[in-house]
PDB file of N, CA and C in Angstrom:
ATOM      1  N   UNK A   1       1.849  -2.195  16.361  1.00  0.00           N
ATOM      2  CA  UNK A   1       1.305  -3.151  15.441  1.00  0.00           C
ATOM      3  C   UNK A   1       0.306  -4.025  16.183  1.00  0.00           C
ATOM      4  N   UNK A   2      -0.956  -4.460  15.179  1.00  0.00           N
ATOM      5  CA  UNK A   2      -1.911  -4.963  16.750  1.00  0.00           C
ATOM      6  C   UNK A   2      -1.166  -6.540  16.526  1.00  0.00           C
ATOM      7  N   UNK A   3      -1.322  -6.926  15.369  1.00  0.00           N
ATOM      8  CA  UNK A   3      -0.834  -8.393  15.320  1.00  0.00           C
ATOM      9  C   UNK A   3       0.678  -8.985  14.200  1.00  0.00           C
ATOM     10  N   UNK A   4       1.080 -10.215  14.790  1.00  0.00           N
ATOM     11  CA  UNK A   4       2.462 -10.438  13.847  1.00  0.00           C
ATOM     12  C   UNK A   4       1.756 -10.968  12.267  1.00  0.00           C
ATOM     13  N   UNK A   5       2.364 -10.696  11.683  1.00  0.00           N
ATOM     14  CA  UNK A   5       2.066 -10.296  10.428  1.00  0.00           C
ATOM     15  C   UNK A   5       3.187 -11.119   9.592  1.00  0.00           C
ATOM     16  N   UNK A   6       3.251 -12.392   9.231  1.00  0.00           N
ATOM     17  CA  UNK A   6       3.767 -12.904   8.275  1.00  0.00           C
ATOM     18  C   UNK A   6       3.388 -12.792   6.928  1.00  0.00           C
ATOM     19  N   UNK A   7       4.406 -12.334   5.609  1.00  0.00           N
ATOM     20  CA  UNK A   7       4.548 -11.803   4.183  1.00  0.00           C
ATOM     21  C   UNK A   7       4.439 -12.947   3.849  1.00  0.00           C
ATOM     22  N   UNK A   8       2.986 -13.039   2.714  1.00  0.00           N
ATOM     23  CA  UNK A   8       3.369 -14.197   1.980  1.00  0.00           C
ATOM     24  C   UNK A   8       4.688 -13.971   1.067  1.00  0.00           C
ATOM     25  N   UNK A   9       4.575 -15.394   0.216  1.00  0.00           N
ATOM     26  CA  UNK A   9       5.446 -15.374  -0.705  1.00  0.00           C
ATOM     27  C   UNK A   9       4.699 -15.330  -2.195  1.00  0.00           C
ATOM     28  N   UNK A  10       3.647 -15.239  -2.341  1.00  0.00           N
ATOM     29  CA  UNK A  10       2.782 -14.818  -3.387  1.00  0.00           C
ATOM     30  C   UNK A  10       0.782 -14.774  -2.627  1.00  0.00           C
ATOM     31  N   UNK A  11       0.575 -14.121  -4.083  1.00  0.00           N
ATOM     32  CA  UNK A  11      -0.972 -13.688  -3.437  1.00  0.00           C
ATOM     33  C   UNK A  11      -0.804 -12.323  -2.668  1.00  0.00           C
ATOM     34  N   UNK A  12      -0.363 -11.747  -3.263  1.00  0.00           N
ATOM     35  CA  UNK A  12       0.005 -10.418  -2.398  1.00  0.00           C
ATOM     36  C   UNK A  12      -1.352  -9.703  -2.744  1.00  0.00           C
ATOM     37  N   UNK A  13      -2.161  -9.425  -3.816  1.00  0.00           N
ATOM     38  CA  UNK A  13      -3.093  -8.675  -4.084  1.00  0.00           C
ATOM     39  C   UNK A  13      -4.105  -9.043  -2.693  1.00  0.00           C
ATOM     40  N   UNK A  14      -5.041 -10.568  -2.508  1.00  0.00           N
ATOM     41  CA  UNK A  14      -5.583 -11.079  -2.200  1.00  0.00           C
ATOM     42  C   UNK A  14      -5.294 -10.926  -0.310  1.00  0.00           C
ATOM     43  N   UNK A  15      -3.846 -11.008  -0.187  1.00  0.00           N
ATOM     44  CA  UNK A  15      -3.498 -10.751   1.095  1.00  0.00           C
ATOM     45  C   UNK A  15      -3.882  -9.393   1.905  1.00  0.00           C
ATOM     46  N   UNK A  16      -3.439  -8.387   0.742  1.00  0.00           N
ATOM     47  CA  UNK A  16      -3.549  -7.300   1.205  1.00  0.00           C
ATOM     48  C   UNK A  16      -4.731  -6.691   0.840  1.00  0.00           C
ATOM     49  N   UNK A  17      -5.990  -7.077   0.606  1.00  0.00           N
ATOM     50  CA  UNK A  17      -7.351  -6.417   0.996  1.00  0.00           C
ATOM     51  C   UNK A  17      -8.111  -7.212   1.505  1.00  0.00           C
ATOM     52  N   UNK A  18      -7.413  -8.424   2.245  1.00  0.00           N
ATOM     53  CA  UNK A  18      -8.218  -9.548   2.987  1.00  0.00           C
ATOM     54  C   UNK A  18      -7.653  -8.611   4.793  1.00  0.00           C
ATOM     55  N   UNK A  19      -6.326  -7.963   4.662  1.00  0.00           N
ATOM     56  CA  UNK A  19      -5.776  -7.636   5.500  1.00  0.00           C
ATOM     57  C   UNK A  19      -6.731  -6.323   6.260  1.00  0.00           C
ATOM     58  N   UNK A  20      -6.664  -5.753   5.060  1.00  0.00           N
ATOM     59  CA  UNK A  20      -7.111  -4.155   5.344  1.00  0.00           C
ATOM     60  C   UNK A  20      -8.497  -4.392   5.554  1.00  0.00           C
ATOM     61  N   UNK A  21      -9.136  -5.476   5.241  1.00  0.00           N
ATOM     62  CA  UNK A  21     -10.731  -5.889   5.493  1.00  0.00           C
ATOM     63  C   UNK A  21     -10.871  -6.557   7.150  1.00  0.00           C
ATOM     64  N   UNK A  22      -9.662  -7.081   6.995  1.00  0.00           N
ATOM     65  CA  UNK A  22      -9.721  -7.771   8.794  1.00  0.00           C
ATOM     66  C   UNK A  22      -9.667  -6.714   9.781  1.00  0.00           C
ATOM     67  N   UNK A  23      -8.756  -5.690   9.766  1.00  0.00           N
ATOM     68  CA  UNK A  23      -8.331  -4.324  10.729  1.00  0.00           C
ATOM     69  C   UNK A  23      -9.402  -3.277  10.281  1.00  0.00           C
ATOM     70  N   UNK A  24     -10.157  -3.578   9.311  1.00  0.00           N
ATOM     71  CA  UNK A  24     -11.005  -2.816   8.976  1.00  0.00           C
ATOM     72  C   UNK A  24     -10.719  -1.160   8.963  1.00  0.00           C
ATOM     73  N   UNK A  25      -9.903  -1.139   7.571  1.00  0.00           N
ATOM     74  CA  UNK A  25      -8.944   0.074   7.531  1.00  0.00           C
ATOM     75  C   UNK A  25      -9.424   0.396   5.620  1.00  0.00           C
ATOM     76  N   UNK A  26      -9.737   1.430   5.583  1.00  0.00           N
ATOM     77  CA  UNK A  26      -9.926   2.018   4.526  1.00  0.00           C
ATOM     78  C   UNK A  26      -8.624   2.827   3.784  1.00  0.00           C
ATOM     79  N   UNK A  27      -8.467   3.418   2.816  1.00  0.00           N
ATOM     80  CA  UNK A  27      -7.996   4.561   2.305  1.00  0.00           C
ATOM     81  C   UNK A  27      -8.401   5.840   2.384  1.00  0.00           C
ATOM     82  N   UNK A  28      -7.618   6.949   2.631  1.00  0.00           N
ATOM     83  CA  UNK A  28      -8.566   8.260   2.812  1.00  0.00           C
ATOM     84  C   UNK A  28      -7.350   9.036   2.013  1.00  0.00           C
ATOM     85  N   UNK A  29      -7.304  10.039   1.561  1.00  0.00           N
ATOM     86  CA  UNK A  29      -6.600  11.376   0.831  1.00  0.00           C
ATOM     87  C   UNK A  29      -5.818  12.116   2.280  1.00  0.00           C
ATOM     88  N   UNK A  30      -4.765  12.416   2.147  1.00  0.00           N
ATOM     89  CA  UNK A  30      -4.609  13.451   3.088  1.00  0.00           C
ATOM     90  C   UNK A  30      -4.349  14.785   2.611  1.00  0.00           C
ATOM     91  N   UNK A  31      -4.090  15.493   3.169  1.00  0.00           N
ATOM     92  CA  UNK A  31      -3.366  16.865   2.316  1.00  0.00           C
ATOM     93  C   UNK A  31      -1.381  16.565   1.761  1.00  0.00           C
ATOM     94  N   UNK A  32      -1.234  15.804   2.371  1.00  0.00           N
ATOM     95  CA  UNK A  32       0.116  15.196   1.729  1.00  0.00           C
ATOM     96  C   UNK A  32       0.207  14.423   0.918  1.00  0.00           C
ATOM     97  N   UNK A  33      -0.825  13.612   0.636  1.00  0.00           N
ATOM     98  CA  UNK A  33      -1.827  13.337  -0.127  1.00  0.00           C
ATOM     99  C   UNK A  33      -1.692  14.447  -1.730  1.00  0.00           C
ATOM    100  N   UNK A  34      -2.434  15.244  -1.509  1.00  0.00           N
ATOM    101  CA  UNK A  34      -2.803  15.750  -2.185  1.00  0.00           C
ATOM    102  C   UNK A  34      -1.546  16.685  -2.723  1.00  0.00           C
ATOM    103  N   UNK A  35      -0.750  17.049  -1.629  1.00  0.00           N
ATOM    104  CA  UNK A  35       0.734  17.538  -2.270  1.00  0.00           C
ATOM    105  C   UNK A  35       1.456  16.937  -3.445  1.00  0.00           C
ATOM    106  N   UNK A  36       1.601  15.435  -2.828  1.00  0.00           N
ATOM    107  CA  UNK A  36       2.346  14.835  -3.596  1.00  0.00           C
ATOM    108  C   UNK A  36       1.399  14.613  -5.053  1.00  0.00           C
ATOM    109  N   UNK A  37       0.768  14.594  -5.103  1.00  0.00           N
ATOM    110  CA  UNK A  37       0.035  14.626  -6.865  1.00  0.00           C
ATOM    111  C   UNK A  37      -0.039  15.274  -7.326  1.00  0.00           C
ATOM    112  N   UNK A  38       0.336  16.847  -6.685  1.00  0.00           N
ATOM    113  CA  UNK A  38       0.533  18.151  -7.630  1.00  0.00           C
ATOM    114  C   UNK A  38       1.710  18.154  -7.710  1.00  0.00           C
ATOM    115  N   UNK A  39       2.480  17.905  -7.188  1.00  0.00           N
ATOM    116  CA  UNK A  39       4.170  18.154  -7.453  1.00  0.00           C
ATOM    117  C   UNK A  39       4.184  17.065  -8.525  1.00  0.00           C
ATOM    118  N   UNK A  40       3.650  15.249  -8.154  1.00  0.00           N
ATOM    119  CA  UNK A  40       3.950  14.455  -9.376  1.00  0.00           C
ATOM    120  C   UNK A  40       3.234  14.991 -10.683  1.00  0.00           C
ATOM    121  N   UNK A  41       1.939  16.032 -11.310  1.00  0.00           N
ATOM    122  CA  UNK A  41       1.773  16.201 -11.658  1.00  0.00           C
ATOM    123  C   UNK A  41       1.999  17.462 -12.537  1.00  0.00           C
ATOM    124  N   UNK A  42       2.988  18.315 -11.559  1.00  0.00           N
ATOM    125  CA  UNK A  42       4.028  19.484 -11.731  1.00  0.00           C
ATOM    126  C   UNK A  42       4.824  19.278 -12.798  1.00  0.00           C
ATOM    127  N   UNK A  43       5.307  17.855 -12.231  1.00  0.00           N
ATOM    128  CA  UNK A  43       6.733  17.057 -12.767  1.00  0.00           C
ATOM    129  C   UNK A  43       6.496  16.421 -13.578  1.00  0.00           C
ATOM    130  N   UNK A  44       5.773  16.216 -14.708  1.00  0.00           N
ATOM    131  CA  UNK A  44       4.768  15.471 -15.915  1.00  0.00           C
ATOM    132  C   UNK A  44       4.998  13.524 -15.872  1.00  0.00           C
ATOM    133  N   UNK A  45       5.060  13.819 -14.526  1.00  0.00           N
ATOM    134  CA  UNK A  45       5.415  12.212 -13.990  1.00  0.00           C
ATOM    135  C   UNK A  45       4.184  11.376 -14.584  1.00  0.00           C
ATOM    136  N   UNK A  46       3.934  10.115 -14.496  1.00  0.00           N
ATOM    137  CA  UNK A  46       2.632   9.620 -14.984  1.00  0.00           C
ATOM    138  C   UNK A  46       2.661   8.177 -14.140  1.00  0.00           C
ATOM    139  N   UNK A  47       3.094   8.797 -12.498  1.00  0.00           N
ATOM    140  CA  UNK A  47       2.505   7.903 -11.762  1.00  0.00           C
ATOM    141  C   UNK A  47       1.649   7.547 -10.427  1.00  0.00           C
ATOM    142  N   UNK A  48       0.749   6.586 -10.772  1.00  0.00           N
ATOM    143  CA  UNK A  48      -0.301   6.852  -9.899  1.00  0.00           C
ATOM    144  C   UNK A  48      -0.360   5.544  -9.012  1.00  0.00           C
ATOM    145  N   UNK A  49      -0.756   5.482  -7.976  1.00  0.00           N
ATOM    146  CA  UNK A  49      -1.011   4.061  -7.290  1.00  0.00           C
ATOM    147  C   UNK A  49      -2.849   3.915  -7.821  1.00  0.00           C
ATOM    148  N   UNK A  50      -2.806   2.357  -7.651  1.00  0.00           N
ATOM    149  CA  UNK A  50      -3.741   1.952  -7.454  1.00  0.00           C
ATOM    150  C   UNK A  50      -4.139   1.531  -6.146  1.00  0.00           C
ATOM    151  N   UNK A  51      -5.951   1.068  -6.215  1.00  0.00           N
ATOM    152  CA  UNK A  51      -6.112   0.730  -4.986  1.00  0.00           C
ATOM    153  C   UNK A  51      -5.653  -0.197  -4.249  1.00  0.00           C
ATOM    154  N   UNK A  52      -5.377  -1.078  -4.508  1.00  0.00           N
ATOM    155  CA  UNK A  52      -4.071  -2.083  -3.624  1.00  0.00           C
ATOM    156  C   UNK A  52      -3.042  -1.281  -3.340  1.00  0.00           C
ATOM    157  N   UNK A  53      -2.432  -0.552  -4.207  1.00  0.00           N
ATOM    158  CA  UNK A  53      -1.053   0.076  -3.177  1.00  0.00           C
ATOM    159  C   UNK A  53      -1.786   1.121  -2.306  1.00  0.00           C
ATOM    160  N   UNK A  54      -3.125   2.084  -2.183  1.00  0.00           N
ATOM    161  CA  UNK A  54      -3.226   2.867  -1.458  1.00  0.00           C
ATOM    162  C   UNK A  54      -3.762   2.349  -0.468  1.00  0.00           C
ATOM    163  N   UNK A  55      -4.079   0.818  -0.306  1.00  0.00           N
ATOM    164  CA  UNK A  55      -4.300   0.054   0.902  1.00  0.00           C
ATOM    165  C   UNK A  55      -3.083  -0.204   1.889  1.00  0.00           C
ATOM    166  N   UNK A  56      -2.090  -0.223   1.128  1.00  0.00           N
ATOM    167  CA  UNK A  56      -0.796  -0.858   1.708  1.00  0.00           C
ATOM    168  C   UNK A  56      -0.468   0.963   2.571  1.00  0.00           C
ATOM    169  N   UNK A  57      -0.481   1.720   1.893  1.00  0.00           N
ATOM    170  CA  UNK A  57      -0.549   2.432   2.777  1.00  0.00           C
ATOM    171  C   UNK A  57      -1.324   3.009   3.710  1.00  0.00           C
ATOM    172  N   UNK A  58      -2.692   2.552   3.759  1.00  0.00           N
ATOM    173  CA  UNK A  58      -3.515   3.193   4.667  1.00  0.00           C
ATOM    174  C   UNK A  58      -2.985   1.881   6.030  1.00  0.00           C
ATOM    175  N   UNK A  59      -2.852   0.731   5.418  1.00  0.00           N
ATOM    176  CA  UNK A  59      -2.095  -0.187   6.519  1.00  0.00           C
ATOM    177  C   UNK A  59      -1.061   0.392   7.401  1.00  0.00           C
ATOM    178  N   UNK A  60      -0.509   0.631   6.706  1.00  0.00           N
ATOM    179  CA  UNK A  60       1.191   2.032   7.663  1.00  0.00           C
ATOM    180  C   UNK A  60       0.604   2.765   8.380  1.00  0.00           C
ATOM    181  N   UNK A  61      -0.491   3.440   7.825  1.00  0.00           N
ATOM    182  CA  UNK A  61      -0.908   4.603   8.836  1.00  0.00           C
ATOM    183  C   UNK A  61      -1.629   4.417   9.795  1.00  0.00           C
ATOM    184  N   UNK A  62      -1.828   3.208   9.922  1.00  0.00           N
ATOM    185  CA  UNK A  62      -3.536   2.826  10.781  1.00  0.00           C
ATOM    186  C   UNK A  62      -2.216   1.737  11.807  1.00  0.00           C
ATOM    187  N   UNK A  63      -1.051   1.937  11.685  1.00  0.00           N
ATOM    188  CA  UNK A  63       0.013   0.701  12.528  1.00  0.00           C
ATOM    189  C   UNK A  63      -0.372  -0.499  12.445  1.00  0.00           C
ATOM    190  N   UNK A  64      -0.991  -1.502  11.147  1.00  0.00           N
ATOM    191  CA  UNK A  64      -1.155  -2.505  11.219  1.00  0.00           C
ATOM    192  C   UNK A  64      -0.208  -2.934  10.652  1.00  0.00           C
ATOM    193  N   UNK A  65       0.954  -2.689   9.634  1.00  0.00           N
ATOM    194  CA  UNK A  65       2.119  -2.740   9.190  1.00  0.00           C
ATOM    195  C   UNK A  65       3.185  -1.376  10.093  1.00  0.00           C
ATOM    196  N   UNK A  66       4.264  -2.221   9.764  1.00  0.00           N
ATOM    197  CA  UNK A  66       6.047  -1.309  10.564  1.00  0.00           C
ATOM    198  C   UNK A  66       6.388  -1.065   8.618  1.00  0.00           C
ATOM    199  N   UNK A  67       7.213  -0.169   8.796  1.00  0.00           N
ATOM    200  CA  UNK A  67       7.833   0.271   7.617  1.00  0.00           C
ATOM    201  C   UNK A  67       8.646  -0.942   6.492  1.00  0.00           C
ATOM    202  N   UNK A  68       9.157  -1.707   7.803  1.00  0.00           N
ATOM    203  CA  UNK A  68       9.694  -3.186   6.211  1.00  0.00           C
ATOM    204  C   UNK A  68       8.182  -4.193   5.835  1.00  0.00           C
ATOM    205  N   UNK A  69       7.216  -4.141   6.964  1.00  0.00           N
ATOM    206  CA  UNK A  69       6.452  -5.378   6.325  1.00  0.00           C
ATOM    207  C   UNK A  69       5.579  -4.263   5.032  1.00  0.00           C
ATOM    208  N   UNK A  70       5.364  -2.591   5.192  1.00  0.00           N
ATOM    209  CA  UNK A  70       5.249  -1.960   4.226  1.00  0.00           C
ATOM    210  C   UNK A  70       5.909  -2.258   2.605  1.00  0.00           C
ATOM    211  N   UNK A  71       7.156  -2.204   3.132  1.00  0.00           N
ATOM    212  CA  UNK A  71       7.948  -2.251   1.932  1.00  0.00           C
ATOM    213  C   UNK A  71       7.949  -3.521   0.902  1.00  0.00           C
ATOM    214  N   UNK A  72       7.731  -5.011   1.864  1.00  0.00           N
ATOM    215  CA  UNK A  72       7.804  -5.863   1.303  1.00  0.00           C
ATOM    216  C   UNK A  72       6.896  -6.374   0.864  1.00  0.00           C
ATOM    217  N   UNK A  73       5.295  -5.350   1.218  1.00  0.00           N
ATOM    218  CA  UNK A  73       4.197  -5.913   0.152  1.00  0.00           C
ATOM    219  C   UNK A  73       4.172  -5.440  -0.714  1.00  0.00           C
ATOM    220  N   UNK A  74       4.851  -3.543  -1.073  1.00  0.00           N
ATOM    221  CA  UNK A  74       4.359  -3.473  -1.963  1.00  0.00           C
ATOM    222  C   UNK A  74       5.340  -4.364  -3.129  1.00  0.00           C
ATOM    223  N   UNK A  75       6.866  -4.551  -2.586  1.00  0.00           N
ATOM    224  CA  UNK A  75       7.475  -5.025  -3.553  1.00  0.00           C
ATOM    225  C   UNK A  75       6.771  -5.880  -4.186  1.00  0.00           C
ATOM    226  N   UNK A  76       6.191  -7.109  -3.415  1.00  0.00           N
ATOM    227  CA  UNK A  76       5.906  -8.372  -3.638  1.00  0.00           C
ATOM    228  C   UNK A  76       4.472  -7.676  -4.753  1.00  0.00           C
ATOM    229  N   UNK A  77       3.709  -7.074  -4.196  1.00  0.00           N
ATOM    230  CA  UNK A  77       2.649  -6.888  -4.910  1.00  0.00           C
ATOM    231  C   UNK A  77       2.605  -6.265  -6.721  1.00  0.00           C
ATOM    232  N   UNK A  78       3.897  -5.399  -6.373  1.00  0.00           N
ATOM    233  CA  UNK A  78       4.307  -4.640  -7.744  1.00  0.00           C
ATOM    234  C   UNK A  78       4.943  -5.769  -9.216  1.00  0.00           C
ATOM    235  N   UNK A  79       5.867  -6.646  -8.167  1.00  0.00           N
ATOM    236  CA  UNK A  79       6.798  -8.005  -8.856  1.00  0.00           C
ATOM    237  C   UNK A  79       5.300  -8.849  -9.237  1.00  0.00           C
ATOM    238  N   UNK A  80       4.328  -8.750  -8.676  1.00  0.00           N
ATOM    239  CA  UNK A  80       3.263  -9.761  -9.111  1.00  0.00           C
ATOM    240  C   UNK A  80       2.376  -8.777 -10.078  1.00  0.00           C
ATOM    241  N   UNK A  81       2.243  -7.740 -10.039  1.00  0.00           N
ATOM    242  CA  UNK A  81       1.472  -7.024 -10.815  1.00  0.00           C
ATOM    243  C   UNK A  81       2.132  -7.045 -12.306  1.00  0.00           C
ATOM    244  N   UNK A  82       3.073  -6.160 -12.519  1.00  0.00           N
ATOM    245  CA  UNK A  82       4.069  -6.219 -13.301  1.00  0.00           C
ATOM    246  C   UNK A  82       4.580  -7.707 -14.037  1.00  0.00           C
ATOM    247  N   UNK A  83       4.491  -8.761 -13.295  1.00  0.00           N
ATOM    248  CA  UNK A  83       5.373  -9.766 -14.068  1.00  0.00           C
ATOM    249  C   UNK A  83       6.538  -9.580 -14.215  1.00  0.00           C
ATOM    250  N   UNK A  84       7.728  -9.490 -13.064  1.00  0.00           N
ATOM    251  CA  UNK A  84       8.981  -9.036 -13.238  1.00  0.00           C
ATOM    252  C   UNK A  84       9.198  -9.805 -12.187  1.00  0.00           C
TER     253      UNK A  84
END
């Protein structure tokens, strides 16, 4: 991880492409990637991330997030998207 990384407690949208703009980390497709949308699309699933969550993961992959500060944006981000 390059730096400590405190979760807000709201503003999660705003956090997390101010984040991925600081480490200067994009989104890219992988071929696992691309697995998983034919199988979800196999499976007449009807779900897709948006670009905020495919930031949160290009964050994981690029080690600017560990697997819980992963987890707890997208929660935070989904609970703020959603209204739940």
């Amino acid at each position: 991880m390059k730096n400590k990384i405190t979760i807000p407690k709201s503003g999660f949208k705003d956090f997390i492409i101010n984040l991925a703009s600081y480490n200067k980390v994009e989104y890219k497709k992988t071929g696992y990637g691309e697995l998983a949308d034919n199988f979800t699309r196999l499976s007449d699933d009807k779900v897709e991330q948006d670009d905020v969550e495919r930031l949160v993961i290009a964050l994981k992959r690029n080690n600017v997030l560990n697997s819980k500060q992963m987890l707890s944006l997208l929660h935070g981000y989904l609970k703020e998207t959603l209204n739940v």
